[in-house]
PDB file of N, CA and C in Angstrom:
ATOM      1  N   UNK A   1       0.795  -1.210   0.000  1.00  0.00           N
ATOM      2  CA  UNK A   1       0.000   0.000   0.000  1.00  0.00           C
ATOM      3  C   UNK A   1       0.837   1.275   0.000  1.00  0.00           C
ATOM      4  N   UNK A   2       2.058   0.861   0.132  1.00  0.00           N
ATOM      5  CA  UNK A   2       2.703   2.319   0.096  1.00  0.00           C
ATOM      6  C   UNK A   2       3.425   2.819  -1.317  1.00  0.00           C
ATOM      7  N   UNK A   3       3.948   3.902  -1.541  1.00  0.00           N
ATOM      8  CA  UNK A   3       4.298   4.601  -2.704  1.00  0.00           C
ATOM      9  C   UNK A   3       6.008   4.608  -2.355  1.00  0.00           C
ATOM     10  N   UNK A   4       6.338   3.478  -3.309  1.00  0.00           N
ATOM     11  CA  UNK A   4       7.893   2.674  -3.240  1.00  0.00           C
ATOM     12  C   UNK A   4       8.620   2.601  -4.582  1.00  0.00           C
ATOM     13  N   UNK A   5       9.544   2.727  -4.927  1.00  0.00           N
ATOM     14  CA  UNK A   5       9.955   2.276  -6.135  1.00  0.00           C
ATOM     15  C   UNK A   5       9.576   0.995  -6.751  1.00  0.00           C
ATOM     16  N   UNK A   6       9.661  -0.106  -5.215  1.00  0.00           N
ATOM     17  CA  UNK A   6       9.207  -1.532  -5.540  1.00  0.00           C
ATOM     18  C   UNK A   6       7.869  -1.654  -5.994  1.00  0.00           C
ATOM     19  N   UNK A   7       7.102  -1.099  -5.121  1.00  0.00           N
ATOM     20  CA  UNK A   7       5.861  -1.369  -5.284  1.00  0.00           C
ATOM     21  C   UNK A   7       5.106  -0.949  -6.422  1.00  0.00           C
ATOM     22  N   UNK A   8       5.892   0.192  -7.299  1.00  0.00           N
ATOM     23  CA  UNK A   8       5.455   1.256  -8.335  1.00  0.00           C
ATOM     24  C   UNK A   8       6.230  -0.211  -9.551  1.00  0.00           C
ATOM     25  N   UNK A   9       7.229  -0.424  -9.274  1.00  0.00           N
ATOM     26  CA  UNK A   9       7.989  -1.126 -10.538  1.00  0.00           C
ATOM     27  C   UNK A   9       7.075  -2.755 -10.769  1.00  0.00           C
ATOM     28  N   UNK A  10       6.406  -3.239  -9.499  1.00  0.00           N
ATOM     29  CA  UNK A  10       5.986  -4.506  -9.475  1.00  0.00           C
ATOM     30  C   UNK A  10       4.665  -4.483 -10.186  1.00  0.00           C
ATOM     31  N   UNK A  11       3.940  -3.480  -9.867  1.00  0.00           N
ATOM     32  CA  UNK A  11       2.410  -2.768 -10.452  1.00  0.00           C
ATOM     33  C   UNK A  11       2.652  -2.701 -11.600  1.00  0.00           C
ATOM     34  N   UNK A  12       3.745  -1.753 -12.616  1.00  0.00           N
ATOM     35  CA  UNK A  12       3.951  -1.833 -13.842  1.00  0.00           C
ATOM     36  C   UNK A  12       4.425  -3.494 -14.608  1.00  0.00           C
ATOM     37  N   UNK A  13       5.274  -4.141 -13.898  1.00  0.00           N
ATOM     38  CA  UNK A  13       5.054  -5.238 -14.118  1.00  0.00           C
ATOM     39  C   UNK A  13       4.334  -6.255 -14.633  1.00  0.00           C
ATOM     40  N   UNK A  14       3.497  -6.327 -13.434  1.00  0.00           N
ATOM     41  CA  UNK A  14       2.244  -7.035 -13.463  1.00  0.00           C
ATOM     42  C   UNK A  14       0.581  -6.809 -14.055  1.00  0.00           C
ATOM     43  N   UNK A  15       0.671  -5.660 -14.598  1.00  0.00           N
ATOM     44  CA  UNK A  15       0.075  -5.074 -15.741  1.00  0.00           C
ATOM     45  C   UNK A  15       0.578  -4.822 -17.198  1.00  0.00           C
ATOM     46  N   UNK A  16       1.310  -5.338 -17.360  1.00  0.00           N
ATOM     47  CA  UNK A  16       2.163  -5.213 -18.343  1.00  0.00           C
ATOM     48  C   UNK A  16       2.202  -3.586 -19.112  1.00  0.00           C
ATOM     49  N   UNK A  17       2.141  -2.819 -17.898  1.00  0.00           N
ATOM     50  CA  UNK A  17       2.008  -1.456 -18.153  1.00  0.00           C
ATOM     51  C   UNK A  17       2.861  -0.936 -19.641  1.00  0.00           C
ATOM     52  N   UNK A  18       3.988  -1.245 -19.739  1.00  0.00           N
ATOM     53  CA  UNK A  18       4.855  -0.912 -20.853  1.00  0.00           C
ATOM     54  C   UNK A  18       4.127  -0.893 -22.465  1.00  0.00           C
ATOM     55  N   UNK A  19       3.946  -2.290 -22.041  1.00  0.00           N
ATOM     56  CA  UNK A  19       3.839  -2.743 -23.452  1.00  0.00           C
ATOM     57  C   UNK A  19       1.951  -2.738 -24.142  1.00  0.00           C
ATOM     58  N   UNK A  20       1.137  -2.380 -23.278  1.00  0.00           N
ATOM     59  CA  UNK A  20      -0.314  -2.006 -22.777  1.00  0.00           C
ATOM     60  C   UNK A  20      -0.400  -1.038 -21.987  1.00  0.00           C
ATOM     61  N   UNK A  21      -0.404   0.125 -22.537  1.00  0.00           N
ATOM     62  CA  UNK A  21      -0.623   1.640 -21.782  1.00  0.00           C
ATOM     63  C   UNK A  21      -1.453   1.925 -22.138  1.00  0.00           C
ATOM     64  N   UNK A  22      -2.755   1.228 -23.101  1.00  0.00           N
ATOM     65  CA  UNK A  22      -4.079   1.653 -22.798  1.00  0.00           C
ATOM     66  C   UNK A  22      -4.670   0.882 -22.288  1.00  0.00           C
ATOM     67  N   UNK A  23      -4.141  -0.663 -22.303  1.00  0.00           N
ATOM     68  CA  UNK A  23      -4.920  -1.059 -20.859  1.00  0.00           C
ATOM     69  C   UNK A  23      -5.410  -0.876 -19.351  1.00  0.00           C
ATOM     70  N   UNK A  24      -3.566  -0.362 -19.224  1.00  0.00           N
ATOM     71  CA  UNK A  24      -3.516   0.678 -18.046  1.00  0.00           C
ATOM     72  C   UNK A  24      -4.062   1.344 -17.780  1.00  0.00           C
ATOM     73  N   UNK A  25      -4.227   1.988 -18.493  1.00  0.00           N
ATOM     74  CA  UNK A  25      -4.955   3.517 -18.468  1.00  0.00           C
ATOM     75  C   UNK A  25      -6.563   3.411 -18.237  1.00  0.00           C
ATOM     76  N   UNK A  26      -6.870   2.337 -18.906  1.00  0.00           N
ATOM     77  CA  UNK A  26      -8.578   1.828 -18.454  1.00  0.00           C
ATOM     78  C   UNK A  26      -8.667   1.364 -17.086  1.00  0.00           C
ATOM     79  N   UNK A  27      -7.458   0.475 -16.651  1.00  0.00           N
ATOM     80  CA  UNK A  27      -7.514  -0.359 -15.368  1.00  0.00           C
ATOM     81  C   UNK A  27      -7.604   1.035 -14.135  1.00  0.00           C
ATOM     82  N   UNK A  28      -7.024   2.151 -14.779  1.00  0.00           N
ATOM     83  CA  UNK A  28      -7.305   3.103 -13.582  1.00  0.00           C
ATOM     84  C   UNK A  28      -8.031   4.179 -13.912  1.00  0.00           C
ATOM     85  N   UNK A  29      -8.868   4.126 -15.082  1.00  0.00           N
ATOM     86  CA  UNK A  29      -9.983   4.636 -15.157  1.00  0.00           C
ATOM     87  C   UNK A  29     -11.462   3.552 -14.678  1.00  0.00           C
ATOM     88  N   UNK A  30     -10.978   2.249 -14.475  1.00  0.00           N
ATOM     89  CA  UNK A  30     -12.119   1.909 -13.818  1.00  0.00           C
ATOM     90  C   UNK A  30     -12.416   1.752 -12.733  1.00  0.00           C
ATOM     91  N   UNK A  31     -10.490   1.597 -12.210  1.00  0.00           N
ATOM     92  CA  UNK A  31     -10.484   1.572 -10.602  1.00  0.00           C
ATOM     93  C   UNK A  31     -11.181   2.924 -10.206  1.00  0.00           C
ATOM     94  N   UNK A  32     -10.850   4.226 -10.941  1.00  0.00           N
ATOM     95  CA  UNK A  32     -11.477   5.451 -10.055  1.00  0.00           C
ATOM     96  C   UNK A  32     -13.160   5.512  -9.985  1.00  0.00           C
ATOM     97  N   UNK A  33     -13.725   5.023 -11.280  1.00  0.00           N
ATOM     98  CA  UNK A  33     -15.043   4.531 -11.053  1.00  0.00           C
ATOM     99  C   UNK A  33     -15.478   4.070  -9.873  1.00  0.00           C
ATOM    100  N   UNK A  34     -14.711   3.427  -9.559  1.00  0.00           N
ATOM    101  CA  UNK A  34     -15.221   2.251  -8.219  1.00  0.00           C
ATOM    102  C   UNK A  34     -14.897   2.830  -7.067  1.00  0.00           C
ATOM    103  N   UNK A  35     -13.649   3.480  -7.119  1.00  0.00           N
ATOM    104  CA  UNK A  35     -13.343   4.160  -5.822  1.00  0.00           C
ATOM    105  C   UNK A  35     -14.326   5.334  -5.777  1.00  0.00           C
ATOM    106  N   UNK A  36     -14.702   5.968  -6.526  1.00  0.00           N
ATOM    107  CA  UNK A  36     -15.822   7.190  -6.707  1.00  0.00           C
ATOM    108  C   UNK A  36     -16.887   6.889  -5.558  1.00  0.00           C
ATOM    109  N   UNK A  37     -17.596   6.243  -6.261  1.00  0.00           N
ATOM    110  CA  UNK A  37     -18.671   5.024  -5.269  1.00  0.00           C
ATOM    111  C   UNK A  37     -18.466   4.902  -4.119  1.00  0.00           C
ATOM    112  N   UNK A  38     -16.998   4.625  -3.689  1.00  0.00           N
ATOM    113  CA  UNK A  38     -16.668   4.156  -2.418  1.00  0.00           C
ATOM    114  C   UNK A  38     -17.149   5.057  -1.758  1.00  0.00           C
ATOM    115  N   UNK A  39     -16.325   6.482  -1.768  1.00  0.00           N
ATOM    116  CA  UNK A  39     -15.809   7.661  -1.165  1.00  0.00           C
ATOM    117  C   UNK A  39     -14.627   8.531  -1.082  1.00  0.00           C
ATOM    118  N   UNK A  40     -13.887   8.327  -2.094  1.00  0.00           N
ATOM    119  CA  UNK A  40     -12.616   9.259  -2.355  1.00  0.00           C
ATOM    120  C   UNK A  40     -12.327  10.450  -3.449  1.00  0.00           C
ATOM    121  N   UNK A  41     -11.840  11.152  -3.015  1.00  0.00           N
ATOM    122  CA  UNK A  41     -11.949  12.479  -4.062  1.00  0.00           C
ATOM    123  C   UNK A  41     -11.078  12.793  -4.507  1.00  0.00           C
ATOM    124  N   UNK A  42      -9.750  11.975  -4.106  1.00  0.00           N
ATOM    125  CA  UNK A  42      -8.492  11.775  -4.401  1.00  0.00           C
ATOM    126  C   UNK A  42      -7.996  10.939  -5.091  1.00  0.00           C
ATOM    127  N   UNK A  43      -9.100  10.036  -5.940  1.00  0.00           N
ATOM    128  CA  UNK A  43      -8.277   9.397  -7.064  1.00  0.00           C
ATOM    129  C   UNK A  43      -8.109  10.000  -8.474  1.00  0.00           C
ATOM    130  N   UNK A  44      -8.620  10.881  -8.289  1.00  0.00           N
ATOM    131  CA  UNK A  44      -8.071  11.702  -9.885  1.00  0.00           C
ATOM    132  C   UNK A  44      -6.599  11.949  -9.804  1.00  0.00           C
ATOM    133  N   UNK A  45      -5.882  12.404  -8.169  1.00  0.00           N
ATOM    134  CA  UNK A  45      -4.796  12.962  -7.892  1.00  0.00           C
ATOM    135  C   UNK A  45      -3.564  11.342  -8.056  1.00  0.00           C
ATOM    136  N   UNK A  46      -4.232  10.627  -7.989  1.00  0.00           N
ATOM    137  CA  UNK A  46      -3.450   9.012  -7.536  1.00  0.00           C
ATOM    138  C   UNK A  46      -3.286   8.685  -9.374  1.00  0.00           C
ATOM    139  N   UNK A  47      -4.127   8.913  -9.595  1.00  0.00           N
ATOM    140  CA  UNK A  47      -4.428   8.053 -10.744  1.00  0.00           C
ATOM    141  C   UNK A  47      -3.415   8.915 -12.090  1.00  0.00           C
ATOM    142  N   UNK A  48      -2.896  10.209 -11.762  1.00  0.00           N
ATOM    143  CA  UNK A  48      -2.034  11.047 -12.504  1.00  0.00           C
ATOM    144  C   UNK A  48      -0.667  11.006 -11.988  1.00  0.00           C
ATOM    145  N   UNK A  49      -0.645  10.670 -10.721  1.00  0.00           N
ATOM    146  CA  UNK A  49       0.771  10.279 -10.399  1.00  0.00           C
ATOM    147  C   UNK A  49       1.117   8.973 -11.236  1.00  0.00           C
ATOM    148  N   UNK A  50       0.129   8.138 -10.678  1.00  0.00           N
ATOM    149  CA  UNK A  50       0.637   6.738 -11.309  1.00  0.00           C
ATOM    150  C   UNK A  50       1.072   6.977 -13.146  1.00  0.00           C
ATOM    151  N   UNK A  51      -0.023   7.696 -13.684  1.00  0.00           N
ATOM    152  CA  UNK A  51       0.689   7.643 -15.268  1.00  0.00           C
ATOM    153  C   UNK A  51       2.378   7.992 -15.245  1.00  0.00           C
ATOM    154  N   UNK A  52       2.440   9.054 -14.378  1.00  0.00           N
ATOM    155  CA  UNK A  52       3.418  10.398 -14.120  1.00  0.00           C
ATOM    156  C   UNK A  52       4.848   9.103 -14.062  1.00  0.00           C
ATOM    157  N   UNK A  53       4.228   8.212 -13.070  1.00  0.00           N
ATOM    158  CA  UNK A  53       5.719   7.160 -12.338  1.00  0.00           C
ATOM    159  C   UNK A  53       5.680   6.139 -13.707  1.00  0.00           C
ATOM    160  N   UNK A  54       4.390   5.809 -14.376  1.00  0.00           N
ATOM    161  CA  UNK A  54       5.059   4.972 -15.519  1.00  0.00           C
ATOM    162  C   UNK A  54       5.899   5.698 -16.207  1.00  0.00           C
ATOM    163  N   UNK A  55       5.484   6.952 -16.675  1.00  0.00           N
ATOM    164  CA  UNK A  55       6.377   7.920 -18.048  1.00  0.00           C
ATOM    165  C   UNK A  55       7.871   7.787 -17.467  1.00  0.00           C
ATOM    166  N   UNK A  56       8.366   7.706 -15.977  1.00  0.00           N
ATOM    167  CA  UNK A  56      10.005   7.956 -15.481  1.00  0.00           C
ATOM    168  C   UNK A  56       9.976   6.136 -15.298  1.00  0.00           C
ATOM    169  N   UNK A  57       9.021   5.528 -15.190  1.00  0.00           N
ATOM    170  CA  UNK A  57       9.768   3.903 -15.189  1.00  0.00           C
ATOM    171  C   UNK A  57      10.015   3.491 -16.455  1.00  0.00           C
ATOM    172  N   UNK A  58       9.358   4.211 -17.608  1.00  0.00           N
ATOM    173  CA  UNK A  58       9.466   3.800 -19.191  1.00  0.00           C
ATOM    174  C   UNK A  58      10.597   4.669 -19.384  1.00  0.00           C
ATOM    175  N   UNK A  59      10.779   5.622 -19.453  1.00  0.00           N
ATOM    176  CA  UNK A  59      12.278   6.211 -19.530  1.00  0.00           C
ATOM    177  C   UNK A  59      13.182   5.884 -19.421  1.00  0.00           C
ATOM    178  N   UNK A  60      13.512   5.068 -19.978  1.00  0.00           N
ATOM    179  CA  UNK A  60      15.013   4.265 -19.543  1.00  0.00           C
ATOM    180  C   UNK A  60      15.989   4.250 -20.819  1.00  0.00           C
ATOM    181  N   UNK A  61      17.429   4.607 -20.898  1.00  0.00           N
ATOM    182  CA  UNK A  61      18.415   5.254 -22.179  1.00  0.00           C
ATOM    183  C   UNK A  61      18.806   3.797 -22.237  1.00  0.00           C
ATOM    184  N   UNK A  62      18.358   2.215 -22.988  1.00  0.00           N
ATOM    185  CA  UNK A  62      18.944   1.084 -22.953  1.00  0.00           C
ATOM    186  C   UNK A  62      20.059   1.197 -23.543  1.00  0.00           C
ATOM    187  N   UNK A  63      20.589   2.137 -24.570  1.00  0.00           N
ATOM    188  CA  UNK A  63      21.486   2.525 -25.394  1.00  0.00           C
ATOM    189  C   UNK A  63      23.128   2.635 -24.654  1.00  0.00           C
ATOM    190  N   UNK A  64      22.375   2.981 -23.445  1.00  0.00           N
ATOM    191  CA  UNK A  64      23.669   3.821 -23.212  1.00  0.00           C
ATOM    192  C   UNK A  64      24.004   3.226 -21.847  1.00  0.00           C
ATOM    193  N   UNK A  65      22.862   2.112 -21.515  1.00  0.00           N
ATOM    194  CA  UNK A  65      23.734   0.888 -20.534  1.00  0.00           C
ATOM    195  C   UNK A  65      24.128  -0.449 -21.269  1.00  0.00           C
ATOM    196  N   UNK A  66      23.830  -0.292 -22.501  1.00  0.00           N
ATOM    197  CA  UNK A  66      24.510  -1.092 -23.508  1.00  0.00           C
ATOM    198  C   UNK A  66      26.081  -0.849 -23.490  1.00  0.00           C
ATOM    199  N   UNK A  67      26.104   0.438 -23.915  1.00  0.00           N
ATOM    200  CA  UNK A  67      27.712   1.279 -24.149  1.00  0.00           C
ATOM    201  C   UNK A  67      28.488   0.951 -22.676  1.00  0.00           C
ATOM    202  N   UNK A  68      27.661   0.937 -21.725  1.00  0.00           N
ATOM    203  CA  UNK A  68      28.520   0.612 -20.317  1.00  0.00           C
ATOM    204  C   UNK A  68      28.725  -1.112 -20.358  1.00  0.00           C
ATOM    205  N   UNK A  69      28.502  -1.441 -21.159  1.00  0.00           N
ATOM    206  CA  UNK A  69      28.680  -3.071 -21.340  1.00  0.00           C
ATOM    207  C   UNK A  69      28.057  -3.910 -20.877  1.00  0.00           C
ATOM    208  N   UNK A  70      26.419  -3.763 -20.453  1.00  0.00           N
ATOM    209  CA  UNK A  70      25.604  -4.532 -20.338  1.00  0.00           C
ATOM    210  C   UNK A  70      25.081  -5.386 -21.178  1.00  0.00           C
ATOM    211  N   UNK A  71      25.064  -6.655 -21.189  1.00  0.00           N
ATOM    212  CA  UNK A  71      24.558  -7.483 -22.116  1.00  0.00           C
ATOM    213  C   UNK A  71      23.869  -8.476 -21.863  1.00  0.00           C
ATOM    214  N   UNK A  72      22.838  -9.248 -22.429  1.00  0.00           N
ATOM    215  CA  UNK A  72      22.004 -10.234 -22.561  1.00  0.00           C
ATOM    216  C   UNK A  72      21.242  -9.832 -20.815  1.00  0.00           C
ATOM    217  N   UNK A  73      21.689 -11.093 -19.827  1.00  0.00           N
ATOM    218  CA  UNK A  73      20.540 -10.863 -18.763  1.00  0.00           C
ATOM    219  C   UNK A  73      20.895  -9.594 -17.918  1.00  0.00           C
ATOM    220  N   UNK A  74      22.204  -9.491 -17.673  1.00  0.00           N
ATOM    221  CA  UNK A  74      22.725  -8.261 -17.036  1.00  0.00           C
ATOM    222  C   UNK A  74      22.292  -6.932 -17.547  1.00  0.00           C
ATOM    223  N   UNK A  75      22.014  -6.587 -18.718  1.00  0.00           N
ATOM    224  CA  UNK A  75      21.203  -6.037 -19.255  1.00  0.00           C
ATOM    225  C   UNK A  75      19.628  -5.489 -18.390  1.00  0.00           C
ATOM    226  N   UNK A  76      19.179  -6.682 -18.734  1.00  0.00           N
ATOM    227  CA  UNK A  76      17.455  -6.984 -18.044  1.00  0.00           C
ATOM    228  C   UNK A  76      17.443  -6.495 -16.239  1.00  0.00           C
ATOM    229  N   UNK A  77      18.517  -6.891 -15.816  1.00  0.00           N
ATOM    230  CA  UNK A  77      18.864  -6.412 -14.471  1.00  0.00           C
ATOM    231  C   UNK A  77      19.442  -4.925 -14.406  1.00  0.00           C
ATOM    232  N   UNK A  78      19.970  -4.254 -15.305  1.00  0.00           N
ATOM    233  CA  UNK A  78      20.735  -2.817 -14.882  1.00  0.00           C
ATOM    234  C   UNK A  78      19.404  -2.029 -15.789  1.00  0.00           C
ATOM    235  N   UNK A  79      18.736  -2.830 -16.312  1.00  0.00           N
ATOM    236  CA  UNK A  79      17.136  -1.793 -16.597  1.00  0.00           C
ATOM    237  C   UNK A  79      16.351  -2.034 -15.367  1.00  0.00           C
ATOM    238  N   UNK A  80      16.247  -3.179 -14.745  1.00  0.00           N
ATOM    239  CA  UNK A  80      14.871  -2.914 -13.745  1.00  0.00           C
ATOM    240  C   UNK A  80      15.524  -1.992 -12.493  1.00  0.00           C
ATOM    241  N   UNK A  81      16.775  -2.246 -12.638  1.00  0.00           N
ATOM    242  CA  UNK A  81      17.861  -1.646 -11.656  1.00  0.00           C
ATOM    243  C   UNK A  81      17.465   0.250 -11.702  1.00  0.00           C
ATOM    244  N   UNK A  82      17.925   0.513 -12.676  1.00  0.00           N
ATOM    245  CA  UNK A  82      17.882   1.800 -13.001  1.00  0.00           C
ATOM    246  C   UNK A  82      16.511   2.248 -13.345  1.00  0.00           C
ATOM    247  N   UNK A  83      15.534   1.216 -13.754  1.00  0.00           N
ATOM    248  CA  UNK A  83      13.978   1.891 -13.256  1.00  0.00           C
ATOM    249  C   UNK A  83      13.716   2.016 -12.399  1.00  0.00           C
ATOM    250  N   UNK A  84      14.046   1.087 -10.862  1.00  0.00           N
ATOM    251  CA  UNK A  84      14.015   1.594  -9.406  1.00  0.00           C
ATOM    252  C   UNK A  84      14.494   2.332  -9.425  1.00  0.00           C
ATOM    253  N   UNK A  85      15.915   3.037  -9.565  1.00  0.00           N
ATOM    254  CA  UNK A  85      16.209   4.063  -9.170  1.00  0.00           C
ATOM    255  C   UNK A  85      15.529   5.432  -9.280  1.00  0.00           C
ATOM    256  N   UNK A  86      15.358   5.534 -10.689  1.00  0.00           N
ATOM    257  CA  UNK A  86      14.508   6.680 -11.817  1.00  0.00           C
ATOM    258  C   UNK A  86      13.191   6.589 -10.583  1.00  0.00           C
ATOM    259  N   UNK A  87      12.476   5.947 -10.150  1.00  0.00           N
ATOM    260  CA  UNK A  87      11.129   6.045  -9.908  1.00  0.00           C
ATOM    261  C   UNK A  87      11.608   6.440  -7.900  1.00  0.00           C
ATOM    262  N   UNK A  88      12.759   5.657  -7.530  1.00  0.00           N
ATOM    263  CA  UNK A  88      13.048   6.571  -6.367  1.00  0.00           C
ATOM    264  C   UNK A  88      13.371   7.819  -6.105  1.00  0.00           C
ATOM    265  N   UNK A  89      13.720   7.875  -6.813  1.00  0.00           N
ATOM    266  CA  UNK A  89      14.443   9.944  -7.438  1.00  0.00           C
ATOM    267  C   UNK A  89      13.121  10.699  -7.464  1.00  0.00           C
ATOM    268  N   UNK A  90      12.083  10.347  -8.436  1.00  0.00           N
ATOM    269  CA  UNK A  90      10.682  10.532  -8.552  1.00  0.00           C
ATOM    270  C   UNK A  90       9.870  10.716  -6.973  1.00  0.00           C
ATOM    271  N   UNK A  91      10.048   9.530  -6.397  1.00  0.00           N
ATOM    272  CA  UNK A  91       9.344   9.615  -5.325  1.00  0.00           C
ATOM    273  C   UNK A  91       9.934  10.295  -4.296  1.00  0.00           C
ATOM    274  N   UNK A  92      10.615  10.802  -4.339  1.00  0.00           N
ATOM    275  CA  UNK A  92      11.600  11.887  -3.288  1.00  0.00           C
ATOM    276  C   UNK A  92      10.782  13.381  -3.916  1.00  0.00           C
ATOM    277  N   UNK A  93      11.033  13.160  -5.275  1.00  0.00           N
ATOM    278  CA  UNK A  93      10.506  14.682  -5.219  1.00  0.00           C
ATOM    279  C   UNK A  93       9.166  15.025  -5.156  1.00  0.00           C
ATOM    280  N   UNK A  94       8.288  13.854  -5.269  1.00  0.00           N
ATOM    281  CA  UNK A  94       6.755  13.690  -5.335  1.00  0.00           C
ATOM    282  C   UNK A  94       6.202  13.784  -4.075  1.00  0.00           C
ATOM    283  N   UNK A  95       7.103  13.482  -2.949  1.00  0.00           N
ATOM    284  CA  UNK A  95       6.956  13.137  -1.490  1.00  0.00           C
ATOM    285  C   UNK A  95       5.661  14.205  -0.998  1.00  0.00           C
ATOM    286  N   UNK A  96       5.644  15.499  -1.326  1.00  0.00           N
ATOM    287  CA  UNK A  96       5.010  16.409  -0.422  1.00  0.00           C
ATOM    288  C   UNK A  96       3.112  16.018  -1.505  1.00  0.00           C
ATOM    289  N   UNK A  97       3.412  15.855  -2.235  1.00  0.00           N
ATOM    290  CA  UNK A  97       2.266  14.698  -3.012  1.00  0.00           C
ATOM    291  C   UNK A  97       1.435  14.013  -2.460  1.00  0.00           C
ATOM    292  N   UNK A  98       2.367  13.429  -2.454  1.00  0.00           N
ATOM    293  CA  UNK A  98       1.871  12.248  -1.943  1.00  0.00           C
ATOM    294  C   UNK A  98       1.275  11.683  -0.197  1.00  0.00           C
ATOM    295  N   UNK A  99       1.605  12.938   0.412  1.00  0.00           N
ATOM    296  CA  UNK A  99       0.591  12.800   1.564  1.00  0.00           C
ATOM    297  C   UNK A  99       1.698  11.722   2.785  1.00  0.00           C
ATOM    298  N   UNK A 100       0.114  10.757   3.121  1.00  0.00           N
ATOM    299  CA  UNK A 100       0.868   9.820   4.119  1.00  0.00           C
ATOM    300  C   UNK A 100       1.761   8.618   3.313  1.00  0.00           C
ATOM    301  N   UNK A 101       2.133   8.598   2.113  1.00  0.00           N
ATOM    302  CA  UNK A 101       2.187   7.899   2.224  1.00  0.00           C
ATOM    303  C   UNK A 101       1.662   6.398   1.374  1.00  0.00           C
ATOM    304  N   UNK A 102       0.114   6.221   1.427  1.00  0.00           N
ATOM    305  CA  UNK A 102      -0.556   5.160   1.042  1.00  0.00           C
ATOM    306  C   UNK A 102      -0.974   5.507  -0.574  1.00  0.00           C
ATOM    307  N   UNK A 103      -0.854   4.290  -1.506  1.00  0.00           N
ATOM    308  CA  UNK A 103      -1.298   4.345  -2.382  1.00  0.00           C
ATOM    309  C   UNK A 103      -2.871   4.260  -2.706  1.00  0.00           C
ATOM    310  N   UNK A 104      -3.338   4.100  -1.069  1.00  0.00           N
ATOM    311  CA  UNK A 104      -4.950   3.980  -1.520  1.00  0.00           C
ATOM    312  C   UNK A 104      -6.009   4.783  -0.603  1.00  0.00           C
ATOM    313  N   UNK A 105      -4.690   5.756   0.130  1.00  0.00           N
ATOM    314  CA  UNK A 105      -5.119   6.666   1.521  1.00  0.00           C
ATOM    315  C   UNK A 105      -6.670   6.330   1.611  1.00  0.00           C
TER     316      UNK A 105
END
């Protein structure tokens, strides 16, 4: 429930956010539907971060951790590597944002 690099990189993951960014994009246009209903007035604000943390987890220069001599799986590791990072950098500066904290306050 909290707003982590991990937790932001595992979500994109497991949505195959990358490669389906309009799936995504429905999955949290329907989640806010539902949360609407619930009682929150704050998922318009959640639901623009989250695009906000895919655009810096998709950002990634593969080019140029190639040139540092990454190859085949080491590769696959100094990208998810350096998408945690990118999305921790993010969440440092997002911090006053983001409240307590919870991805579902």
């Amino acid at each position: 429930d909290k707003w982590d690099a991990e937790t932001l990189a595992i979500l994109f993951q497991q949505t195959d956010a990358l490669r389906k960014a309009e799936r995504f994009q429905q999955l949290l246009t329907t989640a806010r539907g539902i949360h609407r209903h619930l009682r929150d007035d704050n998922t318009f604000n959640q639901e623009r971060l989250l695009l906000e943390a895919l655009s810096i987890y998709k950002d990634i220069d593969h080019q140029a951790l190639i040139k540092q001599g990454f190859q085949k799986s080491a590769l696959g590791d100094a990208i998810k590597e350096k998408r945690r990072e990118q999305l921790g950098e993010w969440l440092l500066i997002k911090k006053p944002e983001l409240g307590s904290g919870s991805m579902t306050q």
